[in-house]
Every structure is written in C-alpha cells, then in structure tokens.
Protein backbone atom coordinates (compact mmCIF):
# COMPACT_ATOMS: atom_id res chain seq x y z
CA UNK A 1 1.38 11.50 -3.53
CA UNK A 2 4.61 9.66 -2.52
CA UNK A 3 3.88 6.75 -0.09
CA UNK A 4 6.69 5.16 2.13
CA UNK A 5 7.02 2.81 4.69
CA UNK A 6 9.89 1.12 7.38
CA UNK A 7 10.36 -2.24 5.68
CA UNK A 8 10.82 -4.46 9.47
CA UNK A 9 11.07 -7.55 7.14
CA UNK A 10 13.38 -9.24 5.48
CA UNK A 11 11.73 -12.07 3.51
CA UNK A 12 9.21 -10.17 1.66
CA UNK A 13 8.45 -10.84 -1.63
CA UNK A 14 6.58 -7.64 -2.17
CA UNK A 15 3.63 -5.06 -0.94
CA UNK A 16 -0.01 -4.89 -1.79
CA UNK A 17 -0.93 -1.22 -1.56
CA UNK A 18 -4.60 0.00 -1.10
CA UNK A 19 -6.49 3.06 -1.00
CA UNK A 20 -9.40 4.35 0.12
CA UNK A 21 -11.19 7.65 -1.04
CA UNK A 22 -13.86 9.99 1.34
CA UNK A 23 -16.86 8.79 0.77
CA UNK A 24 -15.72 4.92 0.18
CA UNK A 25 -16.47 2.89 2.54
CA UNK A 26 -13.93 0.35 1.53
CA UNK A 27 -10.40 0.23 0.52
CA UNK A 28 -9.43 -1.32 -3.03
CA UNK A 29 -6.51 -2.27 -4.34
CA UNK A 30 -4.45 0.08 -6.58
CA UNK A 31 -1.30 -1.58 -6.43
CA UNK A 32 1.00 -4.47 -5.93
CA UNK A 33 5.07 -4.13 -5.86
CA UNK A 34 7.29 -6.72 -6.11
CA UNK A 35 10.43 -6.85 -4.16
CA UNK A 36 11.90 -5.03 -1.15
CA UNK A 37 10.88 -1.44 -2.54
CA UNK A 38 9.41 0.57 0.62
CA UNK A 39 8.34 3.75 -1.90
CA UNK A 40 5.32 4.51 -3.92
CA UNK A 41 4.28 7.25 -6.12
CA UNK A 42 0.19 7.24 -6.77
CA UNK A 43 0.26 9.22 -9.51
CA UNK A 44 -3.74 8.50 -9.69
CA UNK A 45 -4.42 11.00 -7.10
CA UNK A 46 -7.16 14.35 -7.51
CA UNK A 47 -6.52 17.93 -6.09
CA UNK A 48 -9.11 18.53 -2.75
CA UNK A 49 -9.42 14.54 -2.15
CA UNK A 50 -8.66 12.91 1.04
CA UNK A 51 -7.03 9.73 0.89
CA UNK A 52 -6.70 6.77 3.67
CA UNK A 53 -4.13 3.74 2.48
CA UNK A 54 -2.99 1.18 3.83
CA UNK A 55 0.01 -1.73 2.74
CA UNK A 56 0.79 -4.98 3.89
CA UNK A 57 3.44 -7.27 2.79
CA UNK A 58 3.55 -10.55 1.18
CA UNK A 59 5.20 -13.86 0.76
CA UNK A 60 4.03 -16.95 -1.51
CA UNK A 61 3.28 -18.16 1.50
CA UNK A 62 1.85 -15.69 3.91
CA UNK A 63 0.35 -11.84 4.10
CA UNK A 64 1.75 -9.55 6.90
CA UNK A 65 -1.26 -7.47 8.74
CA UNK A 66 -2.17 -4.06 6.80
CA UNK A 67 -0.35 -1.10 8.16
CA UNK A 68 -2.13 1.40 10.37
C-alpha cells in the first residue's frame, strides 16, 4: 500500500504515520520518517484487510494535527 500526502509545511522535521486495522479500535504507530518525504510504502499490509491511517507532522518542538 503506497501512502502519500500534500506536504503544506515547510519546517518539518518529519511524519509519524499510524494505522489502524477493522476491528481495532485504536490506531498504533507503524512508522516514523524523518525529513520532508511525503511517500510511504507499508509493506506490512494483508490481502482482504481494511485499513484507516492517519499522519501528522513533527518538529522538536511541536506536532501538527493528524490528517483526516
């Protein structure tokens, strides 16, 4: 499953990527990029799954709200 995104920033220092798998109730965290990168291949994925993620970015300062 390839993930991408519109990167609106331009301070970032990276993305935290979660996912969240039918029946979960809750997303967890699978991965976290570093840079400006605004692609990302889950190679973790299983055939006949549904999958919800979500991303947000990150500073050493701050977290941006997750995506929708």
């Amino acid at each position: 499953m390839t993930l991408s995104w519109k990167d609106n920033l331009s301070n970032e220092d990276g993305y935290i990527i979660e996912r969240k798998q039918n029946p979960q109730t809750s997303f967890i965290l699978i991965d976290t990029l570093k840079g400006s990168n605004n692609k990302y291949i889950d190679k973790t994925v299983q055939q006949a799954q549904i999958y919800k993620y979500r991303i947000k970015a990150y500073t050493k300062f701050a977290e941006s709200n997750y995506s929708n």
